[in-house]
PDB file of N, CA and C in Angstrom:
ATOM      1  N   UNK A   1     -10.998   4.398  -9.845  1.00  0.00           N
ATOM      2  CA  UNK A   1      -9.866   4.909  -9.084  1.00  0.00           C
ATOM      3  C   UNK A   1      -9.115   3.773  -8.384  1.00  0.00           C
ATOM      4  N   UNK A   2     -10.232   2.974  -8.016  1.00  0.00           N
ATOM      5  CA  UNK A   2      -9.091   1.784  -7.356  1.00  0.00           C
ATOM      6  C   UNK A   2      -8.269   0.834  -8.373  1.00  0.00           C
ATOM      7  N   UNK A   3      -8.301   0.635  -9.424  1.00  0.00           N
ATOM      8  CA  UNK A   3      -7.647   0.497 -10.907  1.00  0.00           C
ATOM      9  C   UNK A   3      -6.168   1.453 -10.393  1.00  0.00           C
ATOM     10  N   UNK A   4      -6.052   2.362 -10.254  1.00  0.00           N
ATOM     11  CA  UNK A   4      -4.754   3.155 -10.142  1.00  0.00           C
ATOM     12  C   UNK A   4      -4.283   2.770  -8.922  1.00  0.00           C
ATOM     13  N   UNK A   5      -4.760   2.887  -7.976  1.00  0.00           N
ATOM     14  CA  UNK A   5      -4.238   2.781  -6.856  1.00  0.00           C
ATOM     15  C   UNK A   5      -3.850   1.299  -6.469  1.00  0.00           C
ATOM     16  N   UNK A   6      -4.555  -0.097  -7.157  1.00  0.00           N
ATOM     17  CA  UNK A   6      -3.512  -0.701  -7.273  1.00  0.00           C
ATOM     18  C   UNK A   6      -2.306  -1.287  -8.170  1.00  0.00           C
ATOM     19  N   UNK A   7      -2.455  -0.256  -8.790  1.00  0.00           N
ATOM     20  CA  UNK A   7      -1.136  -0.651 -10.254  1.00  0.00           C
ATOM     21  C   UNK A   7      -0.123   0.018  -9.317  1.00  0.00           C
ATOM     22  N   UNK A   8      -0.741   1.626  -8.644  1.00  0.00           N
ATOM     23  CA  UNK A   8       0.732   2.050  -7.700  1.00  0.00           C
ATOM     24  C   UNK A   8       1.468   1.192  -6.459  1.00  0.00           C
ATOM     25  N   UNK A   9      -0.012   0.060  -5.864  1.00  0.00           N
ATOM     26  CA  UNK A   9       0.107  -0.090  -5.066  1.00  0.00           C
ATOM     27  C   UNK A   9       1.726  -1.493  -5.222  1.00  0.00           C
ATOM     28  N   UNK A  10       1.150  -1.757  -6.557  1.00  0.00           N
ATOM     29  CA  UNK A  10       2.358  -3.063  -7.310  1.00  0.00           C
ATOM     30  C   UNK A  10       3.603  -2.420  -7.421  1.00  0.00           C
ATOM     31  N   UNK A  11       3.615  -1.032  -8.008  1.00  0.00           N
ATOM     32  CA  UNK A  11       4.601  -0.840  -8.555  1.00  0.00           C
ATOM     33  C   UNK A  11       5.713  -0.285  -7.081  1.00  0.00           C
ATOM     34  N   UNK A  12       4.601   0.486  -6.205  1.00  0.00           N
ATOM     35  CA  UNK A  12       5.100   1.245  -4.844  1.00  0.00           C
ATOM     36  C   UNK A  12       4.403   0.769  -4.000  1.00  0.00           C
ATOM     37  N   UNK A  13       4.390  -0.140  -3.495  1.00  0.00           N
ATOM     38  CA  UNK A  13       2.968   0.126  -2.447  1.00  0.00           C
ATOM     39  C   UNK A  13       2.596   1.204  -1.517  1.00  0.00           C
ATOM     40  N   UNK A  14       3.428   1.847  -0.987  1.00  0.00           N
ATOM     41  CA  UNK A  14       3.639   3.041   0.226  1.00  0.00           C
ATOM     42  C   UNK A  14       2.335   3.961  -0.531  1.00  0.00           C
ATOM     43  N   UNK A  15       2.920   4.577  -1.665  1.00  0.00           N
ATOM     44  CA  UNK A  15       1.962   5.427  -2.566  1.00  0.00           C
ATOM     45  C   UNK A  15       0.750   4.648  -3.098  1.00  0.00           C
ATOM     46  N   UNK A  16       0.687   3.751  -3.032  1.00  0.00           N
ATOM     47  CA  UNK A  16      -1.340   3.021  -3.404  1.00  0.00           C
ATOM     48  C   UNK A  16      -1.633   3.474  -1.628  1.00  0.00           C
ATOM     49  N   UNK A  17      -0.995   2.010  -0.672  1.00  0.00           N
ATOM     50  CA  UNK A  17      -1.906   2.853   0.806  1.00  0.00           C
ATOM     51  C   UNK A  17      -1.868   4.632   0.832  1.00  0.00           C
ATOM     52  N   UNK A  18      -0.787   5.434   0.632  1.00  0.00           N
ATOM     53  CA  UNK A  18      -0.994   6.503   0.919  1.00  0.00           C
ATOM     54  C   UNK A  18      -2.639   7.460  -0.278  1.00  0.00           C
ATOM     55  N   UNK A  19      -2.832   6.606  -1.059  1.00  0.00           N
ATOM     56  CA  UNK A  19      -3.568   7.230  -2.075  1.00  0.00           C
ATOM     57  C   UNK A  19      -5.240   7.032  -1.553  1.00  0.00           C
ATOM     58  N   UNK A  20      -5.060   5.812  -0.372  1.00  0.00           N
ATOM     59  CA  UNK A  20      -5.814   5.367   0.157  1.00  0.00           C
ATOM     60  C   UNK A  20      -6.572   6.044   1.307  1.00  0.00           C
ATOM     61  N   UNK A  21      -5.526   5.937   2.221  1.00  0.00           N
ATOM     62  CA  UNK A  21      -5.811   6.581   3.969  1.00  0.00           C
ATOM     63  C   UNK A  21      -4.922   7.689   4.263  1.00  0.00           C
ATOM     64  N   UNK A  22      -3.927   7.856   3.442  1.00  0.00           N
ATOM     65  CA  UNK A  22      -3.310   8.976   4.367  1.00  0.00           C
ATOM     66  C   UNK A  22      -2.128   8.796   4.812  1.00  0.00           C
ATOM     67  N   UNK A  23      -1.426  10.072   5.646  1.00  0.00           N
ATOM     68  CA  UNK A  23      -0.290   9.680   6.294  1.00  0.00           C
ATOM     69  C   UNK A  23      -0.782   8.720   7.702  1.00  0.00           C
ATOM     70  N   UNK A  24      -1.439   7.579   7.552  1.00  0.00           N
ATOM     71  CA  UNK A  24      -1.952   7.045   8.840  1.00  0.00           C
ATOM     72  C   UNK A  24      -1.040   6.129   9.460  1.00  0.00           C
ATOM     73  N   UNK A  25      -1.691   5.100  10.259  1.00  0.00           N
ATOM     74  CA  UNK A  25      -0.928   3.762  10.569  1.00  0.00           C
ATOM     75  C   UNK A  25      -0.646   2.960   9.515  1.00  0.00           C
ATOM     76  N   UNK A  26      -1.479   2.884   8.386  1.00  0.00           N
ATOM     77  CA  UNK A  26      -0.981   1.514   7.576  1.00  0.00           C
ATOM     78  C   UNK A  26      -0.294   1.839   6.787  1.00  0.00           C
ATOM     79  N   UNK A  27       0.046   3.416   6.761  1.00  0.00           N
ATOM     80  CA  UNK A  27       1.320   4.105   5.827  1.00  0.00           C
ATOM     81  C   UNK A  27       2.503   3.549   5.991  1.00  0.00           C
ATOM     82  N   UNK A  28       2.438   3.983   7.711  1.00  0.00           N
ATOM     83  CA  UNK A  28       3.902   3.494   7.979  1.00  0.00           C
ATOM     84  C   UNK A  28       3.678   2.340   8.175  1.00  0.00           C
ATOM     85  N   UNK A  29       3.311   1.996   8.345  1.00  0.00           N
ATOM     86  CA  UNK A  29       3.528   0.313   8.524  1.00  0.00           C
ATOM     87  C   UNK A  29       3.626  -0.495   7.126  1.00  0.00           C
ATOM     88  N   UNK A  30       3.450   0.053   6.295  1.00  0.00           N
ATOM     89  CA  UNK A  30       3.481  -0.478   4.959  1.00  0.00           C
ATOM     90  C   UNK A  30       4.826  -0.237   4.334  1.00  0.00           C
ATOM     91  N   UNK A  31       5.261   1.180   4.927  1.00  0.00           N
ATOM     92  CA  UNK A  31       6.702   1.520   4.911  1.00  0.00           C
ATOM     93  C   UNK A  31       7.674   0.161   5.317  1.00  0.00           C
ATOM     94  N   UNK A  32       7.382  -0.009   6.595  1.00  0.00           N
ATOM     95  CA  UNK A  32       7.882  -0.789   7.146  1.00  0.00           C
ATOM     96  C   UNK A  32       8.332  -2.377   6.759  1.00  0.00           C
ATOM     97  N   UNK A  33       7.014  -2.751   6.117  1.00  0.00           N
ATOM     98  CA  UNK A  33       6.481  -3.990   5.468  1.00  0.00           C
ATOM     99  C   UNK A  33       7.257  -3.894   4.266  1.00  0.00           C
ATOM    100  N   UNK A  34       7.697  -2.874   3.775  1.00  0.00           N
ATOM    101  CA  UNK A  34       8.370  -2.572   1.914  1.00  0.00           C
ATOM    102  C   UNK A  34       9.775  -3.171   2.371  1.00  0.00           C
ATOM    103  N   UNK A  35      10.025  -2.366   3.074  1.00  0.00           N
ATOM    104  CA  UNK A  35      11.501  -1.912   3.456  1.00  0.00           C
ATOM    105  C   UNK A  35      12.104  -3.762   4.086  1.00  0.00           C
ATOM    106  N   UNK A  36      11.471  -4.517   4.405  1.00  0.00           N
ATOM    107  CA  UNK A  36      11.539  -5.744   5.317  1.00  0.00           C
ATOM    108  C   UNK A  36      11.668  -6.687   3.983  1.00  0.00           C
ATOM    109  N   UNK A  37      10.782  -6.375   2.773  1.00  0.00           N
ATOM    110  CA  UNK A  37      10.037  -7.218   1.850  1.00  0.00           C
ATOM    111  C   UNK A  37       9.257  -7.053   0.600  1.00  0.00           C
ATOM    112  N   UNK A  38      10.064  -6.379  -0.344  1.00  0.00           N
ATOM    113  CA  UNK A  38       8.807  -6.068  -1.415  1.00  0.00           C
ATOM    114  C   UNK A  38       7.652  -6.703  -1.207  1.00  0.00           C
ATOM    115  N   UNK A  39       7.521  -8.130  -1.333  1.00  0.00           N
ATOM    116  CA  UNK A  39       6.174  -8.302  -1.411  1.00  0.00           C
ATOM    117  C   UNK A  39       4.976  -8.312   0.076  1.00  0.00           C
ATOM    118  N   UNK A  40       5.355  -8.512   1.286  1.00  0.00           N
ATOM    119  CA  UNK A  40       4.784  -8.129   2.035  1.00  0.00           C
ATOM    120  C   UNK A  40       4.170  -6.547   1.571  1.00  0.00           C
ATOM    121  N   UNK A  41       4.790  -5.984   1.393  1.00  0.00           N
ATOM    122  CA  UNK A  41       4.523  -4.757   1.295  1.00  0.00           C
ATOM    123  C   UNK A  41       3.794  -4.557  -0.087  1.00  0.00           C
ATOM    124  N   UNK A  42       3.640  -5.570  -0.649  1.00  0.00           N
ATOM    125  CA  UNK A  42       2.302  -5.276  -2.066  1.00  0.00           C
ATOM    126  C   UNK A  42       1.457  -5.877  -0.970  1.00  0.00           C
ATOM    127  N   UNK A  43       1.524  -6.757  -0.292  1.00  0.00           N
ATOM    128  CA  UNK A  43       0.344  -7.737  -0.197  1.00  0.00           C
ATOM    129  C   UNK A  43      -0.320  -6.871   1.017  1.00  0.00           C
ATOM    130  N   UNK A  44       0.386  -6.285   1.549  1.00  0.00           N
ATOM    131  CA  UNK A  44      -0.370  -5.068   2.249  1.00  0.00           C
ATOM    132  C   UNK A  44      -1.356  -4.024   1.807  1.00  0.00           C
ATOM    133  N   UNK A  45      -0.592  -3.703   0.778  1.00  0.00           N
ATOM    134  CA  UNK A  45      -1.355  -2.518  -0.066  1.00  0.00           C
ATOM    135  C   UNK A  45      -2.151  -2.926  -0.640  1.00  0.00           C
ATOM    136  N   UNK A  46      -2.209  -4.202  -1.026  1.00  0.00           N
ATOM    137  CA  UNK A  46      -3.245  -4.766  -1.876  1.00  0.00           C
ATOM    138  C   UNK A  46      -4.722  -4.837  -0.640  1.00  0.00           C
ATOM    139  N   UNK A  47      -4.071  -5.114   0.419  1.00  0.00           N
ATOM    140  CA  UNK A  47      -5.279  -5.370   1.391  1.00  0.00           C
ATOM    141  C   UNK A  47      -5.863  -4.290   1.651  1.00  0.00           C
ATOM    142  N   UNK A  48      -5.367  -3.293   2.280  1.00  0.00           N
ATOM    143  CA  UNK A  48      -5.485  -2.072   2.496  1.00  0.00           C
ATOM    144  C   UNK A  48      -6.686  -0.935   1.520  1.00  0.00           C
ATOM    145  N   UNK A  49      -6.304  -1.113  -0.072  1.00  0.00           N
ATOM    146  CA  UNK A  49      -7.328  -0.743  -1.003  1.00  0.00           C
ATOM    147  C   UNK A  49      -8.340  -1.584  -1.072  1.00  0.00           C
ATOM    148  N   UNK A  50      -7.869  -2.845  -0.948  1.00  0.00           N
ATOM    149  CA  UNK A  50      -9.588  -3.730  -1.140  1.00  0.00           C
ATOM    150  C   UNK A  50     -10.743  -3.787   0.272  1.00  0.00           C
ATOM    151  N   UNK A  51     -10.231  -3.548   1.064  1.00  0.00           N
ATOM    152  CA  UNK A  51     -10.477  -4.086   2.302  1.00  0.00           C
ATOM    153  C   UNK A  51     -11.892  -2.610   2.356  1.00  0.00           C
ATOM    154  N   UNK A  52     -11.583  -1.219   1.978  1.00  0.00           N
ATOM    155  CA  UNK A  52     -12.880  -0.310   2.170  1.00  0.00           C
ATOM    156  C   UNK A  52     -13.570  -0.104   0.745  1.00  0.00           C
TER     157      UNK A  52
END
């Protein structure tokens, strides 16, 4: 499963963290991180799935 969640997390990141935790903090904040920076916002999501 984590195979999917980070191909979404490349392609969207918002939807890999959300596939992850939820509507939580690192949702939006990943929102945030996209919207500032595609790649911040992979390199988030990327952390986010590996990190549990």
């Amino acid at each position: 499963m984590d195979v999917i969640r980070i191909l979404f997390a490349i392609i969207l990141p918002p939807v890999g963290v959300f596939l992850q935790v939820g509507l939580g903090l690192h949702f939006w904040l990943n929102i945030l991180l996209t919207l500032c920076g595609y790649i911040p916002g992979i390199i988030h999501a990327i952390w986010v799935i590996l990190r549990k």
